[in-house]
Protein backbone atom coordinates (compact mmCIF):
# COMPACT_ATOMS: atom_id res chain seq x y z
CA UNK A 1 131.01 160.40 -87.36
CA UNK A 2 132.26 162.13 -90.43
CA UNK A 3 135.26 159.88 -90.15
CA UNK A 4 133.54 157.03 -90.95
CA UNK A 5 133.25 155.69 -94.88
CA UNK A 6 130.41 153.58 -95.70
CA UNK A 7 131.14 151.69 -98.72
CA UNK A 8 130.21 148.22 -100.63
CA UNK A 9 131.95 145.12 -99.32
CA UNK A 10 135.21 144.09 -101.39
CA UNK A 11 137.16 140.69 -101.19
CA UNK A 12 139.30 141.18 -99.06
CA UNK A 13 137.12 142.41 -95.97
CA UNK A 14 136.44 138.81 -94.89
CA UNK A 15 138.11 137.94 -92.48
CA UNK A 16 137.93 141.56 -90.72
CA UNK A 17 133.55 140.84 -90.86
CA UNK A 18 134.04 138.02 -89.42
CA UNK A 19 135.90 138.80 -86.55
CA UNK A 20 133.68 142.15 -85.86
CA UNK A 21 130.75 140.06 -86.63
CA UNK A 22 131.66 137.61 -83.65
CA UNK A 23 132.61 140.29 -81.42
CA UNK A 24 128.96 141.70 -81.89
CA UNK A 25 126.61 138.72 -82.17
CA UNK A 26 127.35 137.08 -79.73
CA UNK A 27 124.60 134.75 -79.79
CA UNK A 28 125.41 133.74 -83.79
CA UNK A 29 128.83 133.07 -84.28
CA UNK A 30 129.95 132.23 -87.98
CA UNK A 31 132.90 131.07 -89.25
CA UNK A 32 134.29 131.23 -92.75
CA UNK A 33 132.35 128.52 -94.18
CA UNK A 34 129.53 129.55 -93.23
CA UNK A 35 130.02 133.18 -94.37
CA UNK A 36 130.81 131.97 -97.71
CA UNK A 37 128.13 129.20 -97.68
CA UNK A 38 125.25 131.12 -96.53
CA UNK A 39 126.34 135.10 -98.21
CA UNK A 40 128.74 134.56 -100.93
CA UNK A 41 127.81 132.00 -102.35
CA UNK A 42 124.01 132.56 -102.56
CA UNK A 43 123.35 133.15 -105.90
CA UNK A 44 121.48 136.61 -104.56
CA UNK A 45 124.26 137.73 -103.26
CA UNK A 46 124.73 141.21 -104.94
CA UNK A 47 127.71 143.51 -103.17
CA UNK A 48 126.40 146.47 -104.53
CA UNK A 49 123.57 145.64 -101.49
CA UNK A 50 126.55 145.06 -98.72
CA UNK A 51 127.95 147.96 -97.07
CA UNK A 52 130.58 148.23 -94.79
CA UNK A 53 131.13 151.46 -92.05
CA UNK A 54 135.26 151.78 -91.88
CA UNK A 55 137.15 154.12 -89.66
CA UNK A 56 139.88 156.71 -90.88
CA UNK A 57 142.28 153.61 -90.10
CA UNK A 58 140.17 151.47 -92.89
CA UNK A 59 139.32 149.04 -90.31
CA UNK A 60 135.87 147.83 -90.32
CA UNK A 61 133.37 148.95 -87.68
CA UNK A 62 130.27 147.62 -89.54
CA UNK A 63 128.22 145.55 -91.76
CA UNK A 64 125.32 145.56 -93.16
CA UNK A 65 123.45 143.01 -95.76
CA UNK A 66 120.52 143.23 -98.26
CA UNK A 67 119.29 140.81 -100.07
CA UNK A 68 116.80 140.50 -103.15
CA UNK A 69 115.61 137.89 -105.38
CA UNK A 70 117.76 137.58 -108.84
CA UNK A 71 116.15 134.24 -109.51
CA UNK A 72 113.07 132.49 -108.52
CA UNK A 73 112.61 130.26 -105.25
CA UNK A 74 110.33 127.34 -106.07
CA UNK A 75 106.59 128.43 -105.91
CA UNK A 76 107.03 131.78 -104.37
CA UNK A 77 109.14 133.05 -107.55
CA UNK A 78 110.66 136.32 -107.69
CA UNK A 79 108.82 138.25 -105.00
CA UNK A 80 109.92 140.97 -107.15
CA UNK A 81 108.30 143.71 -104.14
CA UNK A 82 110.21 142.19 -101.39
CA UNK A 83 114.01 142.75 -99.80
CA UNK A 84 115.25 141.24 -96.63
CA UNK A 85 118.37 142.20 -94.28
CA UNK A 86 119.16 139.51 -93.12
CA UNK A 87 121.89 140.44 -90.18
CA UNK A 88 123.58 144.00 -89.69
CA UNK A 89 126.03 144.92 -86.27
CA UNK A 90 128.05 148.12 -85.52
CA UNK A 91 131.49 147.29 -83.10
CA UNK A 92 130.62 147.83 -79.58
CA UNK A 93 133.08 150.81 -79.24
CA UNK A 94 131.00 152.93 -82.13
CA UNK A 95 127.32 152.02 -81.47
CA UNK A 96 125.29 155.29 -81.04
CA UNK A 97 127.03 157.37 -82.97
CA UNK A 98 125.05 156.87 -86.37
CA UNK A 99 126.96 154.32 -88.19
CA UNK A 100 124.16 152.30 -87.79
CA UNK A 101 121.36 154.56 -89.24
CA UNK A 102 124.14 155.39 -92.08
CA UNK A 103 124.04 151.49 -92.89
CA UNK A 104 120.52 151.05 -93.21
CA UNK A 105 120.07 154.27 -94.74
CA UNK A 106 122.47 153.77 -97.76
CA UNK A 107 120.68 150.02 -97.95
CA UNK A 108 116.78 151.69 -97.92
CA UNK A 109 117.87 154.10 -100.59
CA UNK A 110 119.44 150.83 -102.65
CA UNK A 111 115.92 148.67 -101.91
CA UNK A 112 113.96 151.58 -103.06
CA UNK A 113 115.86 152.20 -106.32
CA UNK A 114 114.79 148.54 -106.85
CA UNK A 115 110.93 149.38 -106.41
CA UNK A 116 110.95 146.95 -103.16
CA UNK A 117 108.32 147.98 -101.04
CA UNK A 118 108.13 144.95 -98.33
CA UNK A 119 111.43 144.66 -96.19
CA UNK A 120 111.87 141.90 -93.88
CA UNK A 121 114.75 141.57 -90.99
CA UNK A 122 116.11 138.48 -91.25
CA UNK A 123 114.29 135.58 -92.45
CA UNK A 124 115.58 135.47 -95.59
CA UNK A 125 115.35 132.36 -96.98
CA UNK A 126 117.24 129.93 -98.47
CA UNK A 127 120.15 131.23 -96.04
CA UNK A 128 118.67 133.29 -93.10
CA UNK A 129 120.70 133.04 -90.31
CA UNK A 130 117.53 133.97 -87.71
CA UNK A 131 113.84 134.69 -87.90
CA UNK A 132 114.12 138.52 -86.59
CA UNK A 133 115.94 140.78 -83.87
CA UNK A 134 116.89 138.72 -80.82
CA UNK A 135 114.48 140.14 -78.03
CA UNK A 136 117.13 139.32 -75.05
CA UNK A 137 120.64 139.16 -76.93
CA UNK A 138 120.18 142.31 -79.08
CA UNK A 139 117.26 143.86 -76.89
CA UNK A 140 118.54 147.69 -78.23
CA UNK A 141 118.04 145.94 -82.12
CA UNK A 142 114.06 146.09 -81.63
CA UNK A 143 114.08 150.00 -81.02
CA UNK A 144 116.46 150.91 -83.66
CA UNK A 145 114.40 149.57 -86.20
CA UNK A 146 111.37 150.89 -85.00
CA UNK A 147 112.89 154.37 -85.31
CA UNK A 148 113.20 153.51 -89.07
CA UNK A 149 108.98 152.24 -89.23
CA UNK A 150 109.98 148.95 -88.93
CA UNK A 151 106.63 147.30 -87.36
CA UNK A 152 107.02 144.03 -85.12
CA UNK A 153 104.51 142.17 -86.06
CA UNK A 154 105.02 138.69 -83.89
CA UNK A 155 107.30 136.62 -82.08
CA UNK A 156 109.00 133.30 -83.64
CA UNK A 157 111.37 131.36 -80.89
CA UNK A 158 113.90 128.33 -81.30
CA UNK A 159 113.86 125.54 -79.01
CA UNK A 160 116.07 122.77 -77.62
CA UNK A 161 115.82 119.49 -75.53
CA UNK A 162 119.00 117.44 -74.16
CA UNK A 163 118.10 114.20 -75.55
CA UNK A 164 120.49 111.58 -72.90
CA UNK A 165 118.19 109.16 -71.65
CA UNK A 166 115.71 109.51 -73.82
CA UNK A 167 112.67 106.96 -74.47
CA UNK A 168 109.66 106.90 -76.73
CA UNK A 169 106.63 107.37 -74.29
CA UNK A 170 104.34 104.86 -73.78
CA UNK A 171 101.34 106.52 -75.31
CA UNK A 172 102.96 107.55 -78.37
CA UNK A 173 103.89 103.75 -78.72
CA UNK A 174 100.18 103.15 -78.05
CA UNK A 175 99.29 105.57 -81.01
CA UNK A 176 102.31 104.33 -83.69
CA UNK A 177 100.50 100.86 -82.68
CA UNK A 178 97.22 101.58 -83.53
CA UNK A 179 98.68 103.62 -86.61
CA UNK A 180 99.89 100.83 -87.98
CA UNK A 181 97.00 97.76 -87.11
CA UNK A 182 94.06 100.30 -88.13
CA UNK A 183 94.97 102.74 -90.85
CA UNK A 184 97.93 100.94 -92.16
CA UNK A 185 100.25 103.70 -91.34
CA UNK A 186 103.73 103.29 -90.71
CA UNK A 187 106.79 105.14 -90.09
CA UNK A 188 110.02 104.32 -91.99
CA UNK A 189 113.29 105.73 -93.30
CA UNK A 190 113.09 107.18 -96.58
CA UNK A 191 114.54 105.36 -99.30
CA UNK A 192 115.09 106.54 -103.18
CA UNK A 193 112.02 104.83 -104.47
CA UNK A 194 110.28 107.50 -102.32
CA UNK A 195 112.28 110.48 -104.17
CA UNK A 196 109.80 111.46 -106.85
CA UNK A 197 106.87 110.69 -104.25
CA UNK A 198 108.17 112.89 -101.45
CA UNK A 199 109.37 115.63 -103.52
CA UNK A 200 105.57 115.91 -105.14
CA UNK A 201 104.09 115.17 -101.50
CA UNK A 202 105.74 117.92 -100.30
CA UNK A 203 104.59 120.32 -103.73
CA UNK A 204 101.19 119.69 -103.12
CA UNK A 205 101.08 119.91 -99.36
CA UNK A 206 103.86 122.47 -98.65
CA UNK A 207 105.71 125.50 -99.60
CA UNK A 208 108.62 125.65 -101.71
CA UNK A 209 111.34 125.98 -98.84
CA UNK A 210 110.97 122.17 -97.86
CA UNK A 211 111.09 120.99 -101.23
CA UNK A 212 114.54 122.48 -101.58
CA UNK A 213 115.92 120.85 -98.20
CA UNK A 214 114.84 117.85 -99.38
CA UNK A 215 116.22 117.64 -102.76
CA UNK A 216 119.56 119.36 -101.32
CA UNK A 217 119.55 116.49 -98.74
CA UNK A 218 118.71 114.06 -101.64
CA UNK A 219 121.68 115.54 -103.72
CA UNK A 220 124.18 114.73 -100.88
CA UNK A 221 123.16 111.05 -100.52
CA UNK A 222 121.71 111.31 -97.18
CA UNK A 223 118.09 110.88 -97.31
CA UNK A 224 117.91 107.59 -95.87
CA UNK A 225 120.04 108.67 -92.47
CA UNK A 226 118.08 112.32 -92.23
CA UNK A 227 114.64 111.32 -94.07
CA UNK A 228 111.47 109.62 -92.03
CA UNK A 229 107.94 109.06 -93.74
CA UNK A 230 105.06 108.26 -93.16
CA UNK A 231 103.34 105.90 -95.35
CA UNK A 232 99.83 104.00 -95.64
CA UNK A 233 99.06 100.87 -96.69
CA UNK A 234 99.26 101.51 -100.45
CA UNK A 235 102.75 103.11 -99.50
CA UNK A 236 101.06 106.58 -100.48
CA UNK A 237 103.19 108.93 -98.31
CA UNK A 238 101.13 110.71 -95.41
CA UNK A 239 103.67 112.63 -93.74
CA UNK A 240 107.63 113.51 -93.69
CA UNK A 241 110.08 114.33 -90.84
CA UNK A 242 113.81 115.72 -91.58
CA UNK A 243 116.79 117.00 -89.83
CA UNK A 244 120.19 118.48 -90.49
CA UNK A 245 118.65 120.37 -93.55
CA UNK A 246 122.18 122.97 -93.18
CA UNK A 247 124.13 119.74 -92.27
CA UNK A 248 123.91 120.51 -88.43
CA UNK A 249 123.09 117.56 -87.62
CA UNK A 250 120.86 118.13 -84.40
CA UNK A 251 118.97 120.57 -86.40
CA UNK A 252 115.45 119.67 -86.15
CA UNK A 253 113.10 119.99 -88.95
CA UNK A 254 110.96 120.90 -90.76
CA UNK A 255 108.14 117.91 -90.28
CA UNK A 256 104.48 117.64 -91.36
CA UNK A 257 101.41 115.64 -92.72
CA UNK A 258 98.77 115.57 -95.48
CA UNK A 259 96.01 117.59 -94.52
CA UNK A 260 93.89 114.54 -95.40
CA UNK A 261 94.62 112.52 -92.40
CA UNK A 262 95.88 115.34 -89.46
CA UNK A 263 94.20 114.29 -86.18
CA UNK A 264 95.27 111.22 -86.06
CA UNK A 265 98.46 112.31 -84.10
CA UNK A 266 100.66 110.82 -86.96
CA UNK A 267 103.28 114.23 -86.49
CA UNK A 268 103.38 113.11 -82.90
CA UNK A 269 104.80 109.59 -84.03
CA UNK A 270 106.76 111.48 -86.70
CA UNK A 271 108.57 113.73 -84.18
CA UNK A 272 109.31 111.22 -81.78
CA UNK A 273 110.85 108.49 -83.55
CA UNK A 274 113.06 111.07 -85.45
CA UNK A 275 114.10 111.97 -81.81
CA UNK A 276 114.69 108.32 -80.72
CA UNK A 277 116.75 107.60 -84.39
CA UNK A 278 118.84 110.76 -83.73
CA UNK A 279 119.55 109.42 -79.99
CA UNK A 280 120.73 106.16 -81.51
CA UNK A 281 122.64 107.69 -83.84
CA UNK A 282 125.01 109.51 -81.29
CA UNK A 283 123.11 112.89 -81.52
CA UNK A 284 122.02 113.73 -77.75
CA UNK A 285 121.10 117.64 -78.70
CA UNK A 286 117.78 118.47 -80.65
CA UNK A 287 116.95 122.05 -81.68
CA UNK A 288 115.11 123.87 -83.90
CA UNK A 289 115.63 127.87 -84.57
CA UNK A 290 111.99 128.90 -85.57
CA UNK A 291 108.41 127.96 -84.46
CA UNK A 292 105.41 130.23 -82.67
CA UNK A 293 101.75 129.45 -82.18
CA UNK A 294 100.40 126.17 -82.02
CA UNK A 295 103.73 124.32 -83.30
CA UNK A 296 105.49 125.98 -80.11
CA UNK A 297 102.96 124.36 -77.93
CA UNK A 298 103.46 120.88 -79.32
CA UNK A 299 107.08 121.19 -78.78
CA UNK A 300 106.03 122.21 -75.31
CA UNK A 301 104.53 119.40 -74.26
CA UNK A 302 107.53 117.38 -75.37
CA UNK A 303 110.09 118.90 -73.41
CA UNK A 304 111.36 121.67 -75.50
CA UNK A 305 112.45 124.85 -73.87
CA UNK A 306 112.63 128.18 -75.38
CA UNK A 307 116.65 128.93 -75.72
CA UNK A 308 115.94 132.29 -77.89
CA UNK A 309 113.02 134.73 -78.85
CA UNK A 310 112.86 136.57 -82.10
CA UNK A 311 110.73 139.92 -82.77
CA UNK A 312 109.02 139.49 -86.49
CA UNK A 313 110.08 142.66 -88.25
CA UNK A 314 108.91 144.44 -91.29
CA UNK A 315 108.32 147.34 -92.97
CA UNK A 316 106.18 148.33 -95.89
CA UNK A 317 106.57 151.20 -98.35
């Protein structure tokens, strides 16, 4: 549509993204706060890679949003050959008509002045807002892509459980039991004597994401109410569960254990005493927005149900 202007976002076009943006997805309704928590304020955030499609009234039909590294995240650095687009809609009244391709288009030709030659749909991280294309919500988002050599390259899914009535089970009372009377390994709430501990547990055992939720968690005071470890009997931390890491507080995640001791089902008691603190706590809805594989299938087994299913997306250059 020759109508249509694609141009770079501008201040005042907030509160007309947001309302397109909600009339398209759906699924992934934001708000203002969030918009300006998760975009705007990311120090990445560059509007010469945010376009906007506007019709001949200046309204706006469409958004799209690219993102590349201006400063280093933890160990991965600069990533100086990747880009991400993180989320991108068209208003249901002008889909198929080529504002789309015009979006991504004008964005490619941005990412490739850059010399970025890995681009990843969503997943952006510190501030992705999902892992890929929604296979069910935004079923036509997987071919539209592909026409541009996007490849899909996996599936990631979140989960939820309804937690009313909720109990420890037996057997993983059994296991936190013998945890504790023949390895010494307990469970507790994280407290600030922990804080250099945990941060290099987490350095030497993890990647860089989950030492920045803890330390933003630690910077808002509320370790010891989101925070469990695992510690032996030399209180030499073993393993670490969180939630709320974006302040939603049924947020599940992320949770893990040294390499050293895995086997021992120590994630297991992790998981579910998180669980039974957030039930005590008021919090009767668990979820979690990204898993596959083998971490899918433990969640499985404890009751989780798929609520969404995410195509993996990239293309290289």
């Amino acid at each position: 549509m020759d109508s249509v202007k694609i141009r770079n976002y501008a201040n005042n076009d907030e509160e007309q993204v947001i309302k397109v943006w909600n009339q398209c997805l759906t699924k992934d309704p934001v708000s203002s706060e969030i918009f300006h928590k998760k975009i705007l304020l990311d120090p990445n955030f560059d509007s010469d890679l945010c376009f906007i499609a506007e019709d001949e009234n200046g309204s706006v039909i469409g958004y799209c949003l690219g993102m590349v590294r201006k400063f280093p995240y933890e160990d991965r650095g600069m990533e100086p050959e990747r880009a991400w687009i993180p989320v991108m809609f068209v208003h249901p009244d002008y889909q198929r008509k080529g504002i789309g391709s015009r979006l991504v288009k004008k964005l490619e030709e941005q990412f490739e002045k850059l010399g970025k030659t890995n681009i990843t749909l969503g997943a952006y991280s510190p501030n992705y807002f999902f892992p890929g294309p929604d296979k069910d919500a935004y079923r036509g988002s997987i071919s539209f892509f592909e026409s541009f050599g996007y490849e899909t390259l996996g599936e990631a899914v979140g989960m939820d459980m309804v937690l009313y009535n909720f109990t420890i089970p037996e057997e993983i009372k059994e296991i936190r039991n013998h945890l504790e009377k023949e390895h010494g390994i307990q469970v507790i709430p994280f407290s600030k004597k922990y804080t250099l501990s945990l941060l290099e547990f987490l350095k030497e055992n993890f990647t860089g994401g989950w030492v920045r939720n803890v330390r933003e968690t630690l910077e808002k005071f509320k370790g010891e109410e989101r925070i469990l470890l695992a510690v032996d009997q030399y209180s030499n931390i073993v393993g670490y569960c969180q939630r709320a890491i974006d302040d939603l507080e049924g947020h599940f995640g992320p949770f893990g254990v040294s390499e050293k001791v895995r086997g021992k089902k120590i994630g297991s008691v992790l998981f579910y005493e998180m669980l039974w603190d957030m039930y005590s706590r008021g919090i009767y809805h668990v979820w979690l927005a990204w898993t596959n594989g083998g971490a899918q299938r433990f969640y499985d087994r404890a009751g989780m149900k798929v609520m969404k299913r995410h195509a993996v997306m990239k293309k290289f250059k």
